[in-house]
Protein backbone atom coordinates (compact mmCIF):
# COMPACT_ATOMS: atom_id res chain seq x y z
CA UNK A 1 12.62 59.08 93.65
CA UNK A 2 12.21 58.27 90.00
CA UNK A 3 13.66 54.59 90.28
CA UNK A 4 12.05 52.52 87.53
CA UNK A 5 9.05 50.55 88.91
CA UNK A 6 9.04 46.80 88.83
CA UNK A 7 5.71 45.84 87.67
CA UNK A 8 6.26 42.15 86.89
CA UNK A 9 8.86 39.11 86.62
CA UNK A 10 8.70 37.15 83.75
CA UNK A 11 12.14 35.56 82.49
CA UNK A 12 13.41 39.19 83.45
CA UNK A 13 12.54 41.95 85.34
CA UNK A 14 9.85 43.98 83.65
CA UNK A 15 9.95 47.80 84.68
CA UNK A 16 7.71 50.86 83.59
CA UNK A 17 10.16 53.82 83.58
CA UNK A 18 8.86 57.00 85.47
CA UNK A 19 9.26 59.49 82.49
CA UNK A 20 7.53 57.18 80.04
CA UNK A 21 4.49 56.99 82.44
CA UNK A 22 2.82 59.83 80.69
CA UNK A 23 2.86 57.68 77.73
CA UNK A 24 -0.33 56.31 78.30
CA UNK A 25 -1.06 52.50 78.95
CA UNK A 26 -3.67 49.91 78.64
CA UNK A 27 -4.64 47.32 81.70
CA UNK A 28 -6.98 44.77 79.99
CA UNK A 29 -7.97 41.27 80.51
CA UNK A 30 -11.62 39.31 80.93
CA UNK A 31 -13.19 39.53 84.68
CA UNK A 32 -11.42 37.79 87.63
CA UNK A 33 -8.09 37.99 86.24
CA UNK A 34 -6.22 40.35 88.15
CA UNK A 35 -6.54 43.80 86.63
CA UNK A 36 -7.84 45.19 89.53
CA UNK A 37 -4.66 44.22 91.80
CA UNK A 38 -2.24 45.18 88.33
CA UNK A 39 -4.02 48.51 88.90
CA UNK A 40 -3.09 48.84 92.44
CA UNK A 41 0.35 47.70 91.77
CA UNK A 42 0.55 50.88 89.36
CA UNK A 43 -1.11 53.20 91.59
CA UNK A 44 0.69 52.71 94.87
CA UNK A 45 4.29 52.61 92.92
CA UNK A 46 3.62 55.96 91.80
CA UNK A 47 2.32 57.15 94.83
CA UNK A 48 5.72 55.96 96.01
CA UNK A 49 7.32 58.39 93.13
CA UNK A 50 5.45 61.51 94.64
CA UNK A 51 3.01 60.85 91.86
CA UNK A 52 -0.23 62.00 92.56
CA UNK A 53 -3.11 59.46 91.27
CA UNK A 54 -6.67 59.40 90.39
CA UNK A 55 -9.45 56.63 90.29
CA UNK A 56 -12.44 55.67 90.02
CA UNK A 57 -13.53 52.35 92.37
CA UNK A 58 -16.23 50.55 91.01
CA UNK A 59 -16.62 47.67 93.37
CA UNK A 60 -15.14 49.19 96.49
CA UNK A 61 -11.85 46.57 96.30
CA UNK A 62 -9.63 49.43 95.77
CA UNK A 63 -10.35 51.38 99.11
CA UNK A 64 -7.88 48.98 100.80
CA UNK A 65 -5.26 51.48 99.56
CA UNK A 66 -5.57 53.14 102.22
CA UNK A 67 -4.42 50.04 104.90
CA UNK A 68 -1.27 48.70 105.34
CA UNK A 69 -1.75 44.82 103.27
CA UNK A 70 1.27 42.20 103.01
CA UNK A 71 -1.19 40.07 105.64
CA UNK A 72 -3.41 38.20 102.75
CA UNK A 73 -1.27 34.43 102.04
CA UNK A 74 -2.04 35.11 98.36
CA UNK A 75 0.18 38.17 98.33
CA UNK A 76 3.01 37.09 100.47
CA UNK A 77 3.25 33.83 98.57
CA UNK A 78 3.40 35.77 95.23
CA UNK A 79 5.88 38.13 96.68
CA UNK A 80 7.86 34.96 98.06
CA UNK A 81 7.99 33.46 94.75
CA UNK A 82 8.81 36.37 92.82
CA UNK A 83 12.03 36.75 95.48
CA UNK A 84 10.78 40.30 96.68
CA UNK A 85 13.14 41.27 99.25
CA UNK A 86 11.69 43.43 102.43
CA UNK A 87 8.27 42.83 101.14
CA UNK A 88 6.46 44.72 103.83
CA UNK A 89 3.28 46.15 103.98
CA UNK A 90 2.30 49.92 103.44
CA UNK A 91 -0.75 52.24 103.06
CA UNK A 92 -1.14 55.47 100.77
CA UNK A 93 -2.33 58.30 101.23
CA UNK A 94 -5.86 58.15 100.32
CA UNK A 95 -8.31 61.07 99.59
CA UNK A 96 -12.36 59.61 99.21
CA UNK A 97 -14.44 61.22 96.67
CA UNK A 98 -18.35 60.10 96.21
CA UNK A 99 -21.02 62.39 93.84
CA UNK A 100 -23.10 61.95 96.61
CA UNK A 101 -20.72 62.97 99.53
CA UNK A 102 -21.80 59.07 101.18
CA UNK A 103 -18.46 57.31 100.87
CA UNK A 104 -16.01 60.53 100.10
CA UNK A 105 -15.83 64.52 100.29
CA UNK A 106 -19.10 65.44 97.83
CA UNK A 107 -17.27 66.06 93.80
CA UNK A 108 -19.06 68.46 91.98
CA UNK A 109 -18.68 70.36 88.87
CA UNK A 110 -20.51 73.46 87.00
CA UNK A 111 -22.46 73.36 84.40
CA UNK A 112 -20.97 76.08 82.81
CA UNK A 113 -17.42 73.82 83.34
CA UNK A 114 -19.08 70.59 81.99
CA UNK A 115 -20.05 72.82 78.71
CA UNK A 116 -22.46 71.95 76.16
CA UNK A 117 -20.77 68.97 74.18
CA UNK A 118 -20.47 66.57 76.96
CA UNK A 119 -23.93 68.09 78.46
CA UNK A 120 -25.27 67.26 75.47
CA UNK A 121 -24.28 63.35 75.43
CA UNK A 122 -24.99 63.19 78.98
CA UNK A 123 -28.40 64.30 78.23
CA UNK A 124 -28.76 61.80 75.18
CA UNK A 125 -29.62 65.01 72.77
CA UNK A 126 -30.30 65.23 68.89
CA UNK A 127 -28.35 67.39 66.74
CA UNK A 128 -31.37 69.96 66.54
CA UNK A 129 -31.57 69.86 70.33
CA UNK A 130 -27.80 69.42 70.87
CA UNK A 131 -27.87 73.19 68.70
CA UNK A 132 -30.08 74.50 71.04
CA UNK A 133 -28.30 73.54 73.85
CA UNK A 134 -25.57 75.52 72.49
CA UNK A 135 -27.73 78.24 71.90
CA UNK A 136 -28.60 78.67 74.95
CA UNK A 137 -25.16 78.32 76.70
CA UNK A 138 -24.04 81.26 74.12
CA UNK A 139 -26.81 83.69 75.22
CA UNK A 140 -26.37 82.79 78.74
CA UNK A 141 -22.48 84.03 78.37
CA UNK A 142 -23.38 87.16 76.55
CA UNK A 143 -25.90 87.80 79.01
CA UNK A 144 -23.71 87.33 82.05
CA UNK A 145 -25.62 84.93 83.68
CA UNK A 146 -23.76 82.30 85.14
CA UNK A 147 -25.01 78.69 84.40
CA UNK A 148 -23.59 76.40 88.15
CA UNK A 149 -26.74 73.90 89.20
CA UNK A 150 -29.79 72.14 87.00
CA UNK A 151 -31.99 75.26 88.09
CA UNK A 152 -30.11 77.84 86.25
CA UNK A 153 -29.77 75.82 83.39
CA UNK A 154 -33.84 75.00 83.17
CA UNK A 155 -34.65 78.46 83.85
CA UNK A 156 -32.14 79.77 81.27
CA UNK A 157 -33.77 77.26 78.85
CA UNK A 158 -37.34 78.52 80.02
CA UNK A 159 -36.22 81.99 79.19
CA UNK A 160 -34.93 81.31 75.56
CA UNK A 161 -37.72 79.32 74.72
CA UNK A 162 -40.30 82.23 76.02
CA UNK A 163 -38.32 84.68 74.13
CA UNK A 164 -37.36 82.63 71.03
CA UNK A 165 -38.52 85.63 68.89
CA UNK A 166 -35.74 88.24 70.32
CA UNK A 167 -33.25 85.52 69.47
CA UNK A 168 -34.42 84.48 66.42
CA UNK A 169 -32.49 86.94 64.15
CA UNK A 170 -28.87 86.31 65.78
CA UNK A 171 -28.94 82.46 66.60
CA UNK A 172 -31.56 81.10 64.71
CA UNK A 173 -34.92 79.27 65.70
CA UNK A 174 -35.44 77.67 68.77
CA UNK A 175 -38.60 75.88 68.74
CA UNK A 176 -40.67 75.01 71.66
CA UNK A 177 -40.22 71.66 71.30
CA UNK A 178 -36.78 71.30 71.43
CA UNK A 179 -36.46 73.04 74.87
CA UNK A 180 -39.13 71.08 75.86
CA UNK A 181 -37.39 68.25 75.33
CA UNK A 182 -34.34 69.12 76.64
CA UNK A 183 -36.27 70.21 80.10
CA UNK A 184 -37.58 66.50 80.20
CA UNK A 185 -34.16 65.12 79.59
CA UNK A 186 -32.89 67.01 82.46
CA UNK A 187 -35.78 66.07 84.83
CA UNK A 188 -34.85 62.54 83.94
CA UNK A 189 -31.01 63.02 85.14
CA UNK A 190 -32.26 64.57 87.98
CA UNK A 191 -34.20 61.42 89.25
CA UNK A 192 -31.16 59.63 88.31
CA UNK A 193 -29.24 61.90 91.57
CA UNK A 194 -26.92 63.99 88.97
CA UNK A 195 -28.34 66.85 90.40
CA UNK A 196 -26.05 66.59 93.18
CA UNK A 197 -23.20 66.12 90.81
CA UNK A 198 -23.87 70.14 89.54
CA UNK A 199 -23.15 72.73 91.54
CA UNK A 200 -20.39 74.49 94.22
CA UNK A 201 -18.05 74.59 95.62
CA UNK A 202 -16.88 72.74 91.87
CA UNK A 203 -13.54 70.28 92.33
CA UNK A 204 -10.45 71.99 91.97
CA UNK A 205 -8.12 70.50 90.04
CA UNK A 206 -5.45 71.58 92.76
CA UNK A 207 -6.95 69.54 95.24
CA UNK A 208 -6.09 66.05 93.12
CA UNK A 209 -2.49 67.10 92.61
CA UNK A 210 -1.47 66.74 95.95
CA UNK A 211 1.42 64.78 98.06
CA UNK A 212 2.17 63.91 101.47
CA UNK A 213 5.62 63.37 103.25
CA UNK A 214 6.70 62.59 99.78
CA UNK A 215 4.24 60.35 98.18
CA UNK A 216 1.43 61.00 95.74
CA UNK A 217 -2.10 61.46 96.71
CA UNK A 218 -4.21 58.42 95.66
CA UNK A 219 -7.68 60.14 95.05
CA UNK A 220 -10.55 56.98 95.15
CA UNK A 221 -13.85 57.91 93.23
CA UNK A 222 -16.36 55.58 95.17
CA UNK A 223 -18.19 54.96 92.47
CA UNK A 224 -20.27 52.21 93.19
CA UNK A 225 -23.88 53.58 93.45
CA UNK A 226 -22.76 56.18 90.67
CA UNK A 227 -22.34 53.24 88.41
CA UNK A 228 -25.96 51.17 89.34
CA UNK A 229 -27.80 54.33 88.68
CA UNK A 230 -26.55 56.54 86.37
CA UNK A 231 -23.71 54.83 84.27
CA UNK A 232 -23.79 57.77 81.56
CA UNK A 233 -23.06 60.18 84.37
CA UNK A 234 -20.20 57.93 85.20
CA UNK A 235 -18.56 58.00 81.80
CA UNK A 236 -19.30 61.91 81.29
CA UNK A 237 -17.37 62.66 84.54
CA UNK A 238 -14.71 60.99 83.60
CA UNK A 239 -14.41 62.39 80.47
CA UNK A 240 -15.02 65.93 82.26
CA UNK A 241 -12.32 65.08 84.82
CA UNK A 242 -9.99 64.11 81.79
CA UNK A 243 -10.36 67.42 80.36
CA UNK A 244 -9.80 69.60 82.97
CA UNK A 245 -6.05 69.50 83.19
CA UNK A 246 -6.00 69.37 79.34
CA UNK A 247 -7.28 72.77 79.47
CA UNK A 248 -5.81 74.26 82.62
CA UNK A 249 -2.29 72.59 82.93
CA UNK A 250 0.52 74.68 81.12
CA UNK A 251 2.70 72.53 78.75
CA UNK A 252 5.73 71.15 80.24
CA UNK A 253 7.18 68.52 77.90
CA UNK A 254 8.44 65.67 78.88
CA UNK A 255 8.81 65.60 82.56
CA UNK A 256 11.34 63.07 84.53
CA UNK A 257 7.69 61.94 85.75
CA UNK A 258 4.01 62.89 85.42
CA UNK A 259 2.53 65.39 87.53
CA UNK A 260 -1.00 63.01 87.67
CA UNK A 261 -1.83 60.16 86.68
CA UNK A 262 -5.53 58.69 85.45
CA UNK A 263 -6.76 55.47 85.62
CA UNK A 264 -10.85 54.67 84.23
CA UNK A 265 -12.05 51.70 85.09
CA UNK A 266 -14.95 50.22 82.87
CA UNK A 267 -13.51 51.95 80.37
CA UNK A 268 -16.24 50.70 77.41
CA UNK A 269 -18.70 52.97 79.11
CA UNK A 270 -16.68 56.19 78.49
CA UNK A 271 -17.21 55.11 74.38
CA UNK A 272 -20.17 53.28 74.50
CA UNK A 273 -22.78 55.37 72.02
CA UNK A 274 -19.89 57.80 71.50
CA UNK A 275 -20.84 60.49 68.94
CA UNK A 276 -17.79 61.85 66.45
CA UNK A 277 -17.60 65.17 67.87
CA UNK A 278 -16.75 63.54 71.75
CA UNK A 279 -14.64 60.56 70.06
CA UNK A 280 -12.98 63.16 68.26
CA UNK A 281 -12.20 65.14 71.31
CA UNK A 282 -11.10 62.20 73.69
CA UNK A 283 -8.45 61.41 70.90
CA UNK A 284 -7.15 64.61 70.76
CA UNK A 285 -6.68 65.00 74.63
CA UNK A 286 -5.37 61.65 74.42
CA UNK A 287 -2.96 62.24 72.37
CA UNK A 288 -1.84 65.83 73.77
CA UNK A 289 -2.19 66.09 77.36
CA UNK A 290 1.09 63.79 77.82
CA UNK A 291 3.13 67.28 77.37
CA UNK A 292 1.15 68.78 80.06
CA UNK A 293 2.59 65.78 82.33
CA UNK A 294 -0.58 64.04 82.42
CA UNK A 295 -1.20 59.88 81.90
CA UNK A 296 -3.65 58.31 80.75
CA UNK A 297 -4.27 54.07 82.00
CA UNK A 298 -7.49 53.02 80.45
CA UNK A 299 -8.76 49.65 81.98
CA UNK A 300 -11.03 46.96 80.64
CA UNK A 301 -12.10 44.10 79.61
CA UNK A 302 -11.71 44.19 75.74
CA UNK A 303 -9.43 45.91 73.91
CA UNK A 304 -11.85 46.42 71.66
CA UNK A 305 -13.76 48.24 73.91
CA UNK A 306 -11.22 51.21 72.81
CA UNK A 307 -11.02 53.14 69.63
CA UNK A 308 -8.12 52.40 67.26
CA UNK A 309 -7.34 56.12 67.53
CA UNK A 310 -7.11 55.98 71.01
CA UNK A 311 -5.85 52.66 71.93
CA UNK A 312 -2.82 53.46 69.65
CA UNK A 313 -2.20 56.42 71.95
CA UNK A 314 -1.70 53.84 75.09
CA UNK A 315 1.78 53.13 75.16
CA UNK A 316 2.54 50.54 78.06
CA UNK A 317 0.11 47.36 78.00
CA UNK A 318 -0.26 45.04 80.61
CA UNK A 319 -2.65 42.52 79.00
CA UNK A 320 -4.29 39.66 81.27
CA UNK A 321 -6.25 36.46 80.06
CA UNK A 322 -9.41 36.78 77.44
CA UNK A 323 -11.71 33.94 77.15
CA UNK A 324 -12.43 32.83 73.53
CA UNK A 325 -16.07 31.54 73.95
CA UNK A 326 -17.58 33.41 71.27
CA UNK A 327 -16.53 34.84 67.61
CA UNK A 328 -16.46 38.30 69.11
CA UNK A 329 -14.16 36.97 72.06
CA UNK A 330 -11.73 35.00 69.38
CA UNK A 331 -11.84 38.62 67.48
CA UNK A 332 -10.47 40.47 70.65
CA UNK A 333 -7.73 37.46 71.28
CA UNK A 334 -6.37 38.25 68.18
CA UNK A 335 -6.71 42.35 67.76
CA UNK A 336 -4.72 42.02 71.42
CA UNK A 337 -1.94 39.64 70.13
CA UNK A 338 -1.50 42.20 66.96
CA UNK A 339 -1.37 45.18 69.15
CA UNK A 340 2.14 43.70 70.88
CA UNK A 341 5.48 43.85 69.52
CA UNK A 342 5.70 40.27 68.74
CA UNK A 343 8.01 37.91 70.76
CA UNK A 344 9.74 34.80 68.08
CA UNK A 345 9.38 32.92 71.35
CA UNK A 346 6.14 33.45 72.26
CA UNK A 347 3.00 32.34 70.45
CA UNK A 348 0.62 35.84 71.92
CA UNK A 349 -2.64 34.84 70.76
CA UNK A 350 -2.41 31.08 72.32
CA UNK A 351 -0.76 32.05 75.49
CA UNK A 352 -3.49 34.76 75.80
CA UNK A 353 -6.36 32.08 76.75
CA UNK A 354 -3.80 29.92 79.21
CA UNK A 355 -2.39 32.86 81.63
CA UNK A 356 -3.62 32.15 85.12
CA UNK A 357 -4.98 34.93 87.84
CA UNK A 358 -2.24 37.32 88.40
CA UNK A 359 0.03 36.56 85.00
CA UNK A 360 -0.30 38.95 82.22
CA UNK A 361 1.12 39.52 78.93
CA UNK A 362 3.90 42.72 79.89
CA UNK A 363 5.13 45.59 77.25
CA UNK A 364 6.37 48.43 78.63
CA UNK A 365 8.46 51.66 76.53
CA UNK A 366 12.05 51.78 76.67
CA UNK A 367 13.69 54.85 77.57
CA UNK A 368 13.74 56.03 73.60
CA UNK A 369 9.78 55.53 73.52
CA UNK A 370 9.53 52.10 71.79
CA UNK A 371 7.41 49.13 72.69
CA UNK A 372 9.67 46.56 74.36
CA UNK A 373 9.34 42.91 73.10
CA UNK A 374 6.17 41.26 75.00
CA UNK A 375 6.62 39.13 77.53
CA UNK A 376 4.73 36.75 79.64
CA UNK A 377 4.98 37.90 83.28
CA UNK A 378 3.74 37.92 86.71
CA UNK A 379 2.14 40.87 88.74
CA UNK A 380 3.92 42.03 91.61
CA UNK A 381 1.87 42.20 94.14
CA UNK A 382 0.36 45.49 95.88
CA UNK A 383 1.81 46.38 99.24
CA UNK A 384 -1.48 47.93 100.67
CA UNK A 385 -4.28 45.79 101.59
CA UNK A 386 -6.46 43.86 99.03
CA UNK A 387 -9.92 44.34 99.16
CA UNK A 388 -12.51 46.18 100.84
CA UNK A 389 -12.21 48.79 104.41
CA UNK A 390 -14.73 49.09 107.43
CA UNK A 391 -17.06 51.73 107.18
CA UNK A 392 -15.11 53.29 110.54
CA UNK A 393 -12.38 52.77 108.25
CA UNK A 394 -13.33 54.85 105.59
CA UNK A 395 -14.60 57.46 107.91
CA UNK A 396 -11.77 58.65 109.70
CA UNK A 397 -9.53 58.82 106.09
CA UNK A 398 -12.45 61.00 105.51
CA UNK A 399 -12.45 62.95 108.51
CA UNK A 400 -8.77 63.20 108.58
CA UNK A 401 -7.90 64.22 105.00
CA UNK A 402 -6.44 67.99 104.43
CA UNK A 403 -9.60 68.94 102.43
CA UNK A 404 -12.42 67.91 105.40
CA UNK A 405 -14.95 70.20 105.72
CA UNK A 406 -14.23 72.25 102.46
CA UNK A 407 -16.56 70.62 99.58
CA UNK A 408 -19.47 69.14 102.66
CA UNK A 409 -21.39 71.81 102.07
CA UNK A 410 -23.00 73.41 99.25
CA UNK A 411 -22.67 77.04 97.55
CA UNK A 412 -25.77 78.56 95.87
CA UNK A 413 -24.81 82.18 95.31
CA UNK A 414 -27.06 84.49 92.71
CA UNK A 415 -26.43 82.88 88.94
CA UNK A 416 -28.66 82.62 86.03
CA UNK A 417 -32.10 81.44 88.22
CA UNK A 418 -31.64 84.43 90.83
CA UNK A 419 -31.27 86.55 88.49
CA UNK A 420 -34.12 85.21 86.20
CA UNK A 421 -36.70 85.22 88.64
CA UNK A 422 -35.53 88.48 90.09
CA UNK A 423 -35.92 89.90 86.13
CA UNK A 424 -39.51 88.28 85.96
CA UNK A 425 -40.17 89.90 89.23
CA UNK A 426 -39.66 93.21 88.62
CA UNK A 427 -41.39 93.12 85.05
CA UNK A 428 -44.39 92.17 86.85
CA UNK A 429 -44.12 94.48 89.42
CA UNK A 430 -43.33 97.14 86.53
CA UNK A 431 -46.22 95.75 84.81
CA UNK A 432 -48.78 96.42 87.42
CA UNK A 433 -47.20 99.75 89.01
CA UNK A 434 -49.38 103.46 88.30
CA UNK A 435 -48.34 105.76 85.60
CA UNK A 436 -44.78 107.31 86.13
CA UNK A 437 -45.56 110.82 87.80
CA UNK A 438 -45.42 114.05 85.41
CA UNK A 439 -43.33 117.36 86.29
CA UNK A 440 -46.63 118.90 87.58
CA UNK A 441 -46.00 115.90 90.33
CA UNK A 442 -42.55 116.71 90.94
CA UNK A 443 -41.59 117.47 94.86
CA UNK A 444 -40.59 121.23 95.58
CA UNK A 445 -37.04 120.40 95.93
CA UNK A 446 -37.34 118.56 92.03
CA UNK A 447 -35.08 121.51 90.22
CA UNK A 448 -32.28 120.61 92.68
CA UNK A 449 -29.20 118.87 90.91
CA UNK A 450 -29.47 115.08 90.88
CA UNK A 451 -27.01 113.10 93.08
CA UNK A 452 -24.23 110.65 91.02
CA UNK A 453 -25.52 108.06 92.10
CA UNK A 454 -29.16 108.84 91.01
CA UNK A 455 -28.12 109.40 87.70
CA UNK A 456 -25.73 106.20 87.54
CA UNK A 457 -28.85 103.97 88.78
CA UNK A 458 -30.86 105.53 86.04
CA UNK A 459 -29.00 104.70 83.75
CA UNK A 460 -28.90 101.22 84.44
CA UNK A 461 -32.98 100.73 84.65
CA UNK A 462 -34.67 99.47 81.45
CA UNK A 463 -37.40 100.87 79.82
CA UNK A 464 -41.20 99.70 79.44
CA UNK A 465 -42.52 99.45 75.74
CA UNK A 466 -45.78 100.02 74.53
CA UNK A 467 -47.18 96.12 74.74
CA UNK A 468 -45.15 95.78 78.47
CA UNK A 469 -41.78 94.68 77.10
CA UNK A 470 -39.23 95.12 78.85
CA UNK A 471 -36.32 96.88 77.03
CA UNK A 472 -32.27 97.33 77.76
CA UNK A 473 -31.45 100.87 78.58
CA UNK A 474 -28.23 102.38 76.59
CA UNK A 475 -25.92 101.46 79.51
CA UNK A 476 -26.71 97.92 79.92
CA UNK A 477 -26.88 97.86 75.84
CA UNK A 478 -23.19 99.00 76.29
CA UNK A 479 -22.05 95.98 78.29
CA UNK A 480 -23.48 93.47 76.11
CA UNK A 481 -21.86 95.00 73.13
CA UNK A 482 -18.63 94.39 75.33
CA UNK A 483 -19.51 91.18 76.48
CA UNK A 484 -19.87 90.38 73.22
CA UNK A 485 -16.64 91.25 72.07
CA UNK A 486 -15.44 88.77 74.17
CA UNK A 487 -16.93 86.17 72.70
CA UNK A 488 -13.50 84.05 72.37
CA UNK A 489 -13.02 80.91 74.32
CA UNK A 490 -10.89 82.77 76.34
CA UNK A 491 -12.82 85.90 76.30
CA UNK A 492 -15.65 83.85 77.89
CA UNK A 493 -13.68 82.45 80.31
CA UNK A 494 -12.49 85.78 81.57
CA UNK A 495 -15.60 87.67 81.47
CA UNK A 496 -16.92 84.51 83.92
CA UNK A 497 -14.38 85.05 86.14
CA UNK A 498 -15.22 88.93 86.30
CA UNK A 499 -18.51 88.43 87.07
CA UNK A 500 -17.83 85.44 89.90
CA UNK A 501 -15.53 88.21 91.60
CA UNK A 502 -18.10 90.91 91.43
CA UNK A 503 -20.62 88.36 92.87
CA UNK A 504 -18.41 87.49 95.85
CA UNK A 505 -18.23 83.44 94.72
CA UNK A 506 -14.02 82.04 94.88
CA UNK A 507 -12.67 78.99 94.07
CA UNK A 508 -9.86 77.76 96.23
């Protein structure tokens, strides 16, 4: 079903058309004006579409998704005086996510999949540190060990920094204090609980594009506690989520309707601080992931709160009430009103203080891909419930969802810290063993021919130098040449996935 989908009723029907959806759009307006329910609205209509959605719930009023509503007076007297017909209620189906598997199936991600740039702002680095960082990510590919939790990533950091000198000559310095400071950064977002955010089994992206009998998959981030304590982590999984099907979906062009849809609440937190290099990157996802069938619905409480080079991305604007109490506020009042295609019968920036809870300033994209004239409107209201779900509730859409069980508990197969420790290990051990027997110490069967397989595993063992250093032999010498012939983007990426295989780890 890709009937268009009646958003609001102003003088005339105002309707968001399916295949412009991956246009991008923009739901704005001060707190306590409705954006939360103009959200809703959006989500459960394209649920209706087979349009699978994602967000993030900040406050816990969006869980009512996944109840049938039409019971709250508010909503059936809205839907009475827009003239509705068969206004009934319905629920969607709802999949709960929560970082700290409380309130939803656990969401976790790699750190090899979060990669150094948005590491790097989550950890609130320098541009020397930020480089070092990177350093350490490239040496960690080259060396095939696989970077998944905190732990591997302090212990590959640890590792560098003891043997800064063997890396000096191909990277560059890494000084002491730099790693240090990166270790303390990371101790810092442990205490914060992002620790539980790293690891496996990692999301997979296949698991938000999902429908049932029909309808989209409305996938709820309970985000509450993620918000109180760690807002950065917040706004760096977002931006993580936003650029994994930017990098795995296929280009498609433009699709009768999008294959998933975004929306990020509190969206001034994903650009709050933002460095170039991130602000940079957002745009350009922005601007191309609508031809991988992807939209974009930032949400807010400023426009300004958005980047010109992104908020001219967002195509469809539903824009409620801003208060003009300060010079700032007066300054977003009149950004919004310029943003619009302007209406000869509609004075934007005055009507913008006067709309009441639930009315909104409406500009959709015709089917050609231009802004339609604004209008003032009111929402339609949500069919699902309003508001917050019983803890019993929430529970059995837990227990019952298709994906139960899968991501509850956590993966820590062998990656960089097993493999660390295990090297440290055996250079001790190596360290501290007697002298390596002569041929007068040979056994009597010595002259017999050597098996394969003793000959293989010799080739593979690495030599002790003079001071106790521990040195490749020619084999393993070998596979870092190759490894580092793959030192593409997409050589990396397939030399991971090698080496997950031949460590038994999968991704479903």
């Amino acid at each position: 079903m890709n009937d268009p989908i009646l958003i609001a009723q102003g003088k005339e029907p105002i309707y968001l058309l399916p295949k412009m959806a991956n246009r991008h759009g923009l739901i704005a307006g001060a707190t306590g004006t409705g954006k939360t329910v103009t959200l809703q609205t959006f989500a459960e209509n394209f649920s209706a579409r087979g349009i699978p959605v994602f967000m993030a719930d900040v406050k816990g009023d969006l869980a009512g998704m996944s109840q049938a509503g039409g019971n709250n007076p508010k909503v059936a007297a809205r839907a009475k005086e827009l003239g509705l017909e068969d206004f009934k209620g319905e629920a969607c189906p709802v999949v709960f996510w929560d970082v700290f598997g409380e309130n939803g199936h656990p969401v976790r991600a790699t750190v090899s999949e979060m990669g150094p740039l948005l590491l790097g702002r989550l950890l609130s680095l320098n541009d020397t540190q930020e480089g070092v960082l990177n350093m350490v990510f490239r040496i960690a590919d080259e060396n095939g060990l696989l970077l998944l939790d905190l732990k591997d990533l302090r212990s590959m950091l640890q590792f560098v920094a003891d043997n800064s000198d063997q890396f000096k000559t191909q990277y560059g310095n890494i000084s002491a204090a730099s790693a240090g400071a990166i270790q303390r950064s990371l101790l810092e977002l442990e205490t914060q609980g992002a620790d539980k955010f790293f690891g496996e089994p990692a999301l997979d992206l296949d698991d938000l594009i999902q429908t049932q009998g029909g309808r989209g998959v409305v996938n709820i981030l309970a985000a509450e506690k993620l918000m109180q304590q760690s807002p950065k982590v917040y706004a760096t999984f977002l931006l993580w989520l936003l650029s994994e099907p930017f990098e795995r979906l296929p280009e498609i062009g433009d699709p009768e309707k999008p294959k998933l849809v975004f929306f990020f609440d509190e969206a001034h937190l994903i650009f709050t601080d933002i460095e170039p290099a991130v602000e940079q990157k957002i745009e350009q996802m922005v601007r191309l992931i609508r031809s991988k069938g992807v939209g974009v619905y930032f949400v807010s409480q400023n426009p300004l709160d958005i980047p010109d080079v992104v908020l001219g991305q967002l195509g469809n604007r539903v824009q409620h009430a801003l208060r003009a109490f300060t010079p700032r506020d007066q300054k977003a009042v009149t950004a919004a009103a310029q943003t619009f295609r302007q209406n000869p019968k509609l004075k934007v920036e005055k009507v913008l203080t006067e709309l009441g809870v639930g009315e909104a300033l409406v500009s959709t994209l015709d089917e050609e891909g231009k802004p339609g004239i604004v209008d003032r409107a009111k929402i339609v209201p949500p069919r699902s419930q309003v508001g917050a779900i019983t803890p019993d509730q929430r529970k059995q859409v837990i227990q019952s969802s298709s994906i139960a069980g899968h991501y509850e508990k956590a993966v820590d197969r062998e990656s960089a810290y097993e493999k660390l420790q295990a090297r440290a290990t055996e250079k001790a051990a190596t360290a501290g063993a007697p002298p390596a027997p002569t041929a007068a110490d040979a056994p009597a069967d010595a002259g017999a021919k050597p098996s394969i397989f003793g000959t293989i595993g010799d080739a593979f063992k690495p030599t002790i130098g003079p001071r106790g250093a521990v040195h490749d032999s020619f084999a393993t010498t070998m596979i870092k040449s190759a490894t580092r012939a793959a030192s593409s983007q997409m050589g990396r990426q397939i030399m991971r996935g090698l080496l997950g295989s031949f460590m038994g780890g999968s991704r479903r």
